[in-house]
Protein backbone atom coordinates (compact mmCIF):
# COMPACT_ATOMS: atom_id res chain seq x y z
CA UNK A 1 0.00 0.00 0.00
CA UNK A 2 1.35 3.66 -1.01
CA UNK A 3 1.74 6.43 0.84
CA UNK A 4 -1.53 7.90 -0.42
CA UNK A 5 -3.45 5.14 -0.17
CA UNK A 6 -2.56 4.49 4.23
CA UNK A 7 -3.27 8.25 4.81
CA UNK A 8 -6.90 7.49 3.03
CA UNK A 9 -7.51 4.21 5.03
CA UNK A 10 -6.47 6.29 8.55
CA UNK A 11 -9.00 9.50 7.29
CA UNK A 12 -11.88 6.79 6.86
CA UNK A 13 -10.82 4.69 10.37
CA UNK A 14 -10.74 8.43 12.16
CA UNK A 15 -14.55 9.16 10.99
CA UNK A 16 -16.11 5.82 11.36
CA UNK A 17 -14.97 6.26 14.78
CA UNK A 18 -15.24 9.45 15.35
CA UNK A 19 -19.43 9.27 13.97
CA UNK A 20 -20.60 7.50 17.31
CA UNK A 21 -18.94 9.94 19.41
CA UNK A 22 -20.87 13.03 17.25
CA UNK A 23 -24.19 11.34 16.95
CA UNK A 24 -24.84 9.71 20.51
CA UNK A 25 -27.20 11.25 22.84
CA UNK A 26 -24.89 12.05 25.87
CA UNK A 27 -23.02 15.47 25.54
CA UNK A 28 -20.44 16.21 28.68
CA UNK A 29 -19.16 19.57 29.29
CA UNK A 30 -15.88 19.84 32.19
CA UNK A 31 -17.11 22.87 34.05
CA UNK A 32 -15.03 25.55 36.19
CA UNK A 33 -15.93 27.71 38.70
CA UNK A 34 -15.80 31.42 38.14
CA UNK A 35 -14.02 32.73 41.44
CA UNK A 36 -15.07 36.32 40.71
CA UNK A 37 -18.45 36.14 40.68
CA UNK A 38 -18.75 32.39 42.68
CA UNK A 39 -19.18 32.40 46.39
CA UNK A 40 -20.87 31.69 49.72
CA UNK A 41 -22.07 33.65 52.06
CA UNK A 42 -22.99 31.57 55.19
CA UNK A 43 -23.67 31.54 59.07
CA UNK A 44 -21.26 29.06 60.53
CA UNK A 45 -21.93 27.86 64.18
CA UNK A 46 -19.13 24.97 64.91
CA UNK A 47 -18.68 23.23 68.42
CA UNK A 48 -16.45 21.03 69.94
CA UNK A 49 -16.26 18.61 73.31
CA UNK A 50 -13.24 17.54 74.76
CA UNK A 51 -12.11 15.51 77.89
CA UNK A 52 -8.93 14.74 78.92
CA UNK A 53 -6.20 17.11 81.49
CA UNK A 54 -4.06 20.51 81.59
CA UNK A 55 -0.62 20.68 82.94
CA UNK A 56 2.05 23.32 83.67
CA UNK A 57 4.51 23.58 81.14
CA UNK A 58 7.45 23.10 83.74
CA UNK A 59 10.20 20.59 83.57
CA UNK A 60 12.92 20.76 85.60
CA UNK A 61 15.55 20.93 82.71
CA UNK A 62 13.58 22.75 79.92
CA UNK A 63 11.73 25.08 81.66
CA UNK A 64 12.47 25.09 85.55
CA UNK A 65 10.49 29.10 85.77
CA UNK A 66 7.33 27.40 84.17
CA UNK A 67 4.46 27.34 85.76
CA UNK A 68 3.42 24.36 87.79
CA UNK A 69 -0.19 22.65 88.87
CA UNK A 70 -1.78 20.54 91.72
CA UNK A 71 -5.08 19.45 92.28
CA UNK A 72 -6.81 20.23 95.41
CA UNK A 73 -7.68 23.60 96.85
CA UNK A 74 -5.19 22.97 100.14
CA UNK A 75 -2.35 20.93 101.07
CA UNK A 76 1.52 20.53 100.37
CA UNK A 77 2.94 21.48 97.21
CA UNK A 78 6.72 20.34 96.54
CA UNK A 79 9.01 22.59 94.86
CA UNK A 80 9.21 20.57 91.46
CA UNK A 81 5.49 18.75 91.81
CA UNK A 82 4.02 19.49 88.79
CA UNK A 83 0.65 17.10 88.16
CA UNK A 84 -2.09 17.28 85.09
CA UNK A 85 -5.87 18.29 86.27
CA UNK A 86 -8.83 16.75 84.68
CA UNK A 87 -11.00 19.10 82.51
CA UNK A 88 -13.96 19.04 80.28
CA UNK A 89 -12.93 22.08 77.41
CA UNK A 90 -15.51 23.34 75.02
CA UNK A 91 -15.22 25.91 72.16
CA UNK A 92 -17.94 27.11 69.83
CA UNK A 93 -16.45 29.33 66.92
CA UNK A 94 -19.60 30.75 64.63
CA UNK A 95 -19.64 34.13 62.80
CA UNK A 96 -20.35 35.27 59.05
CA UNK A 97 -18.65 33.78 55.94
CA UNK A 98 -18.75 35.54 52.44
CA UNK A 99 -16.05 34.20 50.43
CA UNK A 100 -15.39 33.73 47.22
CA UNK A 101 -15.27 30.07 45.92
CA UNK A 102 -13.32 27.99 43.35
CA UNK A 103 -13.47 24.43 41.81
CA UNK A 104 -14.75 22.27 38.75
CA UNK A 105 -16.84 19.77 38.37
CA UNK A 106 -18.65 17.42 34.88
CA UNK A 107 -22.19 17.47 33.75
CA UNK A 108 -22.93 14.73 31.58
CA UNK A 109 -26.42 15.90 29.65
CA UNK A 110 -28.52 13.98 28.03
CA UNK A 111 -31.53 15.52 26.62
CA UNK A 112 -33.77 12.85 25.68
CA UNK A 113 -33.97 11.26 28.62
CA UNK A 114 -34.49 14.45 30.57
CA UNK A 115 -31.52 14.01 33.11
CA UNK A 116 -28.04 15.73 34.06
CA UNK A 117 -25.56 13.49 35.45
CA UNK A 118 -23.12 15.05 38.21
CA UNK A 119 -19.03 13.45 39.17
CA UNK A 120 -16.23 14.63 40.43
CA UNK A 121 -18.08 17.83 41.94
CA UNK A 122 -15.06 19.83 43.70
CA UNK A 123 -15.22 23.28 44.78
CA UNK A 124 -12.70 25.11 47.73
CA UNK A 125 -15.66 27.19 49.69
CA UNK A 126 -12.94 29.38 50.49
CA UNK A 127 -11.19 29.94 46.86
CA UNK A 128 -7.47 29.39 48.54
CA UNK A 129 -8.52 32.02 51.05
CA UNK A 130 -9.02 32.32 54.91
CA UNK A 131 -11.91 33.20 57.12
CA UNK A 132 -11.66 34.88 60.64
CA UNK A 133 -14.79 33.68 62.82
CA UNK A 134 -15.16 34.71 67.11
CA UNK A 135 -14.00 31.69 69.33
CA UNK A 136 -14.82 31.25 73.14
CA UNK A 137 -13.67 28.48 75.01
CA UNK A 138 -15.54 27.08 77.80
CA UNK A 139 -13.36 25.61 80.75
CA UNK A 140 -14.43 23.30 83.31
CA UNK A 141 -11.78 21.56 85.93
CA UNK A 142 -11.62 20.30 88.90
CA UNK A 143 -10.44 22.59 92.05
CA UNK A 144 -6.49 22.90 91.48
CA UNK A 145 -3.73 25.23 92.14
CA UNK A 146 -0.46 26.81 90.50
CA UNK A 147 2.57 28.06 90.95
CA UNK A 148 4.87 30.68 88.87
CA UNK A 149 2.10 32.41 88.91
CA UNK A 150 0.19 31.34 92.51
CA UNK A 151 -3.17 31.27 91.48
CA UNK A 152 -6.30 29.03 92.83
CA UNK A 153 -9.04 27.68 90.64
CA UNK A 154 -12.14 26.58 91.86
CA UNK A 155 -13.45 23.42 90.12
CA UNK A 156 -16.86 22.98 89.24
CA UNK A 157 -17.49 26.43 87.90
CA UNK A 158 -17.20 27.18 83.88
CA UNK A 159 -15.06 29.68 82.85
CA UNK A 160 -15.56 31.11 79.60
CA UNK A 161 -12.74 32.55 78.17
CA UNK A 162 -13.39 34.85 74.98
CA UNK A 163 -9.87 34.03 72.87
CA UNK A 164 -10.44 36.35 69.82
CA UNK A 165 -10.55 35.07 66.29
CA UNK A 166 -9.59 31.73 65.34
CA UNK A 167 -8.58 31.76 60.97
CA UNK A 168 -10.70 29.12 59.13
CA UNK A 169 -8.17 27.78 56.69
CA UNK A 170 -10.18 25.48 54.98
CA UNK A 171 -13.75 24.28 53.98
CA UNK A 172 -13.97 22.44 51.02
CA UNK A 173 -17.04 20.67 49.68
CA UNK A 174 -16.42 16.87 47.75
CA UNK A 175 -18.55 14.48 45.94
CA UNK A 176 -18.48 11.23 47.60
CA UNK A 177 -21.26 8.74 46.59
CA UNK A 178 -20.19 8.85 42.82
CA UNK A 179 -21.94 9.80 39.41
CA UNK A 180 -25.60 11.50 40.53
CA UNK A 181 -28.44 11.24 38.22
CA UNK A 182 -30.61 14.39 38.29
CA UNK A 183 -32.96 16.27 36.18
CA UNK A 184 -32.71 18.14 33.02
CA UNK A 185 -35.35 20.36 31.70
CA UNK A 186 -35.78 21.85 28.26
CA UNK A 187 -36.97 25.45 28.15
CA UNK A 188 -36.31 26.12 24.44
CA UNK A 189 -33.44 27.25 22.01
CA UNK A 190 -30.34 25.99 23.90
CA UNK A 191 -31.31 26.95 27.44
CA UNK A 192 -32.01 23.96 30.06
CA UNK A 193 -32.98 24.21 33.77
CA UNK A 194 -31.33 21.18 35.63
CA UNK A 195 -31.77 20.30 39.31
CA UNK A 196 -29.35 17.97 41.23
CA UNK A 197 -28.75 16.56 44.68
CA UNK A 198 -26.15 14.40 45.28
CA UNK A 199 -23.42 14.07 48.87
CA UNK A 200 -20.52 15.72 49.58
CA UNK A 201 -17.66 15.47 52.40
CA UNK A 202 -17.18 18.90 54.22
CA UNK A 203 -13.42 19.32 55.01
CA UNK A 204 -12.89 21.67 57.65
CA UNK A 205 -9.69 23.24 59.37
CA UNK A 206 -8.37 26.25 61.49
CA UNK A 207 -5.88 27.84 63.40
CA UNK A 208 -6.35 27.98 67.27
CA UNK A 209 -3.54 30.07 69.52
CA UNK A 210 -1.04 28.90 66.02
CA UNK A 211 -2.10 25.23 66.06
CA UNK A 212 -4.06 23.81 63.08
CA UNK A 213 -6.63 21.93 64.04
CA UNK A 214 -8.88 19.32 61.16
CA UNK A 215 -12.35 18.60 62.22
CA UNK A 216 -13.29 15.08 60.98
CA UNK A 217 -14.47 14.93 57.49
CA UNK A 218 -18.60 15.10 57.59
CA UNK A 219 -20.87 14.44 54.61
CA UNK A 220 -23.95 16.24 54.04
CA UNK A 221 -26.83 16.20 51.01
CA UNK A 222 -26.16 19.34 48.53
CA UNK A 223 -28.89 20.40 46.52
CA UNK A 224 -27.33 21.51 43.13
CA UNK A 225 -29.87 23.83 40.68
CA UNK A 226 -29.86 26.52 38.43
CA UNK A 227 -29.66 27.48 34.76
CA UNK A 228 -27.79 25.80 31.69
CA UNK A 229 -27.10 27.95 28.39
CA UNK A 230 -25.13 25.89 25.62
CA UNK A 231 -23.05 27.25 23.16
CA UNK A 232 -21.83 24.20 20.67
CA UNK A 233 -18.57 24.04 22.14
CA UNK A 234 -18.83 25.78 25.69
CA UNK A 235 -21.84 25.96 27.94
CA UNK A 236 -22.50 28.70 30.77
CA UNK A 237 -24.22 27.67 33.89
CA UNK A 238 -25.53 29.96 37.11
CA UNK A 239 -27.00 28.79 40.13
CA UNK A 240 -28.58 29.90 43.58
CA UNK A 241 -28.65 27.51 46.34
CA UNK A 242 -29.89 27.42 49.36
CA UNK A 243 -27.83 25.32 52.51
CA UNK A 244 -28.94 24.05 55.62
CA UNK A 245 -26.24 21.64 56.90
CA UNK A 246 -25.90 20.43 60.52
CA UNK A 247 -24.38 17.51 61.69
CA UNK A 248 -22.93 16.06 65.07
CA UNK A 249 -20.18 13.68 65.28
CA UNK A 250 -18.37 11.60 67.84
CA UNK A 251 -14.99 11.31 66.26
CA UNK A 252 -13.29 9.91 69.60
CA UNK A 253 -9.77 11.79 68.42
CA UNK A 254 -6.98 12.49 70.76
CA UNK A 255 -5.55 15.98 69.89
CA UNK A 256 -2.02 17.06 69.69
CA UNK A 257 -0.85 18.24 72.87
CA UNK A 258 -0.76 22.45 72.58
CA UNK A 259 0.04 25.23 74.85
CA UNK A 260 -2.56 27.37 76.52
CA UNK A 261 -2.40 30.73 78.57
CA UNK A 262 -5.18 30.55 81.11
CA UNK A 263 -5.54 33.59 83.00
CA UNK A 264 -5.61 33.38 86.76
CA UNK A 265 -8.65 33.46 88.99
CA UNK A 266 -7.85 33.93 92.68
CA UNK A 267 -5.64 36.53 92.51
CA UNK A 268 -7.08 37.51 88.84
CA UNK A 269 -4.69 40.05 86.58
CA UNK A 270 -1.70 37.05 85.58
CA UNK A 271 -1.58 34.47 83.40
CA UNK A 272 -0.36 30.45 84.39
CA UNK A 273 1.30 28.70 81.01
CA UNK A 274 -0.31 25.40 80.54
CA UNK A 275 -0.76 22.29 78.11
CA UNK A 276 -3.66 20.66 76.99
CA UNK A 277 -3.93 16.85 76.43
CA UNK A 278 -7.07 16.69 75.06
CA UNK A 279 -9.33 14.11 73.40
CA UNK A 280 -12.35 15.02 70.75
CA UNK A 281 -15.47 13.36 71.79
CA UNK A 282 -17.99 15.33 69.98
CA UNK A 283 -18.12 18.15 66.88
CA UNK A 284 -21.00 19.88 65.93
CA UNK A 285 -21.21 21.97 62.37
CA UNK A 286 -24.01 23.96 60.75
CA UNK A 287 -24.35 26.44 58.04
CA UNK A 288 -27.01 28.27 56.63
CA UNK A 289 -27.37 30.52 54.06
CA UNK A 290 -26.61 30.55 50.02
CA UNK A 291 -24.51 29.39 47.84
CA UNK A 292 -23.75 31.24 43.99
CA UNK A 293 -22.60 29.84 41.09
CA UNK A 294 -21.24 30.78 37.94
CA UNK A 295 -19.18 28.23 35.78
CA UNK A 296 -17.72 28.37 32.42
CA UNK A 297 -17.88 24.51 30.90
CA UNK A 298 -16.21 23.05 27.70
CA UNK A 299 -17.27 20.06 25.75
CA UNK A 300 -15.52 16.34 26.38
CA UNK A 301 -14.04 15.72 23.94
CA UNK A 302 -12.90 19.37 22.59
CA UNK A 303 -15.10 19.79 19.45
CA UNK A 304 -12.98 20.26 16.49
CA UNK A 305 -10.41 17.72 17.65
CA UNK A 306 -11.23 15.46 14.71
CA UNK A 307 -11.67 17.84 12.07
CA UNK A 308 -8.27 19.58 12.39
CA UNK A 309 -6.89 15.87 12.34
CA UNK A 310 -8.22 15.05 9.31
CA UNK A 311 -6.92 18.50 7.86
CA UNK A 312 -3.63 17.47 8.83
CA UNK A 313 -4.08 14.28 7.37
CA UNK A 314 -4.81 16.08 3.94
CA UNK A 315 -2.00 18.37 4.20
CA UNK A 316 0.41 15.76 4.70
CA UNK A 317 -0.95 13.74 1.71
CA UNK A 318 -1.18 16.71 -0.41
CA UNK A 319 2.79 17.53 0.17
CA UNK A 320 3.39 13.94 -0.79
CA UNK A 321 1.58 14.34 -4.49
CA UNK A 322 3.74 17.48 -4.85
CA UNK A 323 6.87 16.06 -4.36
């Protein structure tokens, strides 16, 4: 077989199979967040339960000015004793987030049928961003007492200790529970409305006092709906949704021991150095409030692709006969 005669077999092979590809019923479009105009804008209310001691961060080598704890309210306390107190700790961060939002995500359409199939939904709440959001921390301990600085705590009592802002670093929203089947609804031209609910993982973490702290991964339902314009090649999509998430989990997680200034009691006005050893029992997470997006989508496979193959195919064959 000539030259000619191969690059004529190929063309034919690439548009036999390249005719069920253009004539099936299925079109999917990759689609990517538009961070400018994409966003949430949410009430957060997180919690968290803990269990487990605080300690004074001396040691007799390291640290031999750092502060030291007893329990008890009365009694001896040696020049080097330094022993943990059992506590119940609590913090509830919640505040406002409006943030912009970022990710990508494949809408396989398939008019005929009247559905819009939903994978590999993605999207970074927080486009690569941060969030401040008001923290308190609720203490409860038994009766103890310190030294470097002398205070006395009595146990029994909360004490709820307003710590500022704590940075939300990350809340991210992934498809878990595969390809979702939803509904696709022709209003004319080459406009469709398309509704879609399908689960995702929330990933959430922040910075406490310069620790990072992950709460467990929790999956919620996300309703997914809005407006589909297609243009051949690219598509255009914008949606408003509402969210209503809350969930309560018992993780059981020990935390990373981390450093703590607890201001004194009895004398107030000075602050004792401790550590927490602390283990998660239960996190609590809701937010409510909306959720806009706009998305830009291209068609799988890029149209063309063929086409400008088969050009190339001529081309090459017509250099050939001029030689």
């Amino acid at each position: 077989m000539n030259m000619r005669m191969a690059l004529s077999a190929a063309a034919v092979a690439l548009v036999v199979v390249a005719q069920p590809t253009l004539a099936r019923d299925v079109i999917q479009y990759d689609f990517t967040l538009d961070a400018q105009r994409s966003g949430v804008d949410l009430a957060v209310d997180a919690g968290a339960q803990t269990t487990g001691t605080l300690i004074g961060d001396f040691d007799v080598n390291t640290n031999p000015t750092g502060t030291r704890t007893k329990p008890g309210l009365f009694g001896s306390f040696g020049a080097e004793e330094n022993v943990a107190v059992d506590l119940q700790l609590g913090l509830n961060l919640g505040g406002r987030v409006n943030t912009r939002s970022s990710g990508a995500f494949r809408f396989a359409l398939d008019p005929q049928a009247g559905t819009v199939t939903t994978s590999g939904y993605a999207v970074d709440l927080l486009a690569g961003g941060s969030a401040n959001l008001p923290l308190t921390i609720s203490l409860l301990t038994d009766s103890f007492r310190t030294r470097n600085p002398s205070s006395t705590y009595i146990g029994g009592i909360p004490i709820d200790l307003p710590i500022g802002d704590v940075t939300l670093m990350r809340l991210t929203a992934t498809q878990i529970d595969g390809p979702s089947v939803g509904v696709l609804t022709p209003l004319g031209g080459n406009e469709y409305d398309f509704a879609a609910v399908f689960s995702v993982e929330i990933d959430a973490a922040f910075d406490l006092l310069g620790n990072e702290f992950i709460l467990p991964p929790t999956p919620f339902p996300f309703g997914f709906q809005g407006r589909l314009t297609l243009n051949g090649g690219s598509a255009e999509l914008m949606s408003l949704d509402a969210i209503d998430l809350s969930q309560v989990t018992n993780p059981d997680l020990a935390l990373p021991q981390f450093p703590f200034d607890l201001p004194t009691i009895l004398p107030p006005g000075d602050t004792a150095h401790v550590l927490f050893d602390l283990l998660l029992s239960e996190v609590s997470l809701s937010m409510n409030g909306t959720y806009q997006t706009y998305a830009n989508g291209t068609l799988v496979p890029a149209p063309g692709a063929a086409g400008l193959l088969l050009l190339g195919l001529g081309g090459v064959a017509g250099r050939r006969r001029r030689r």
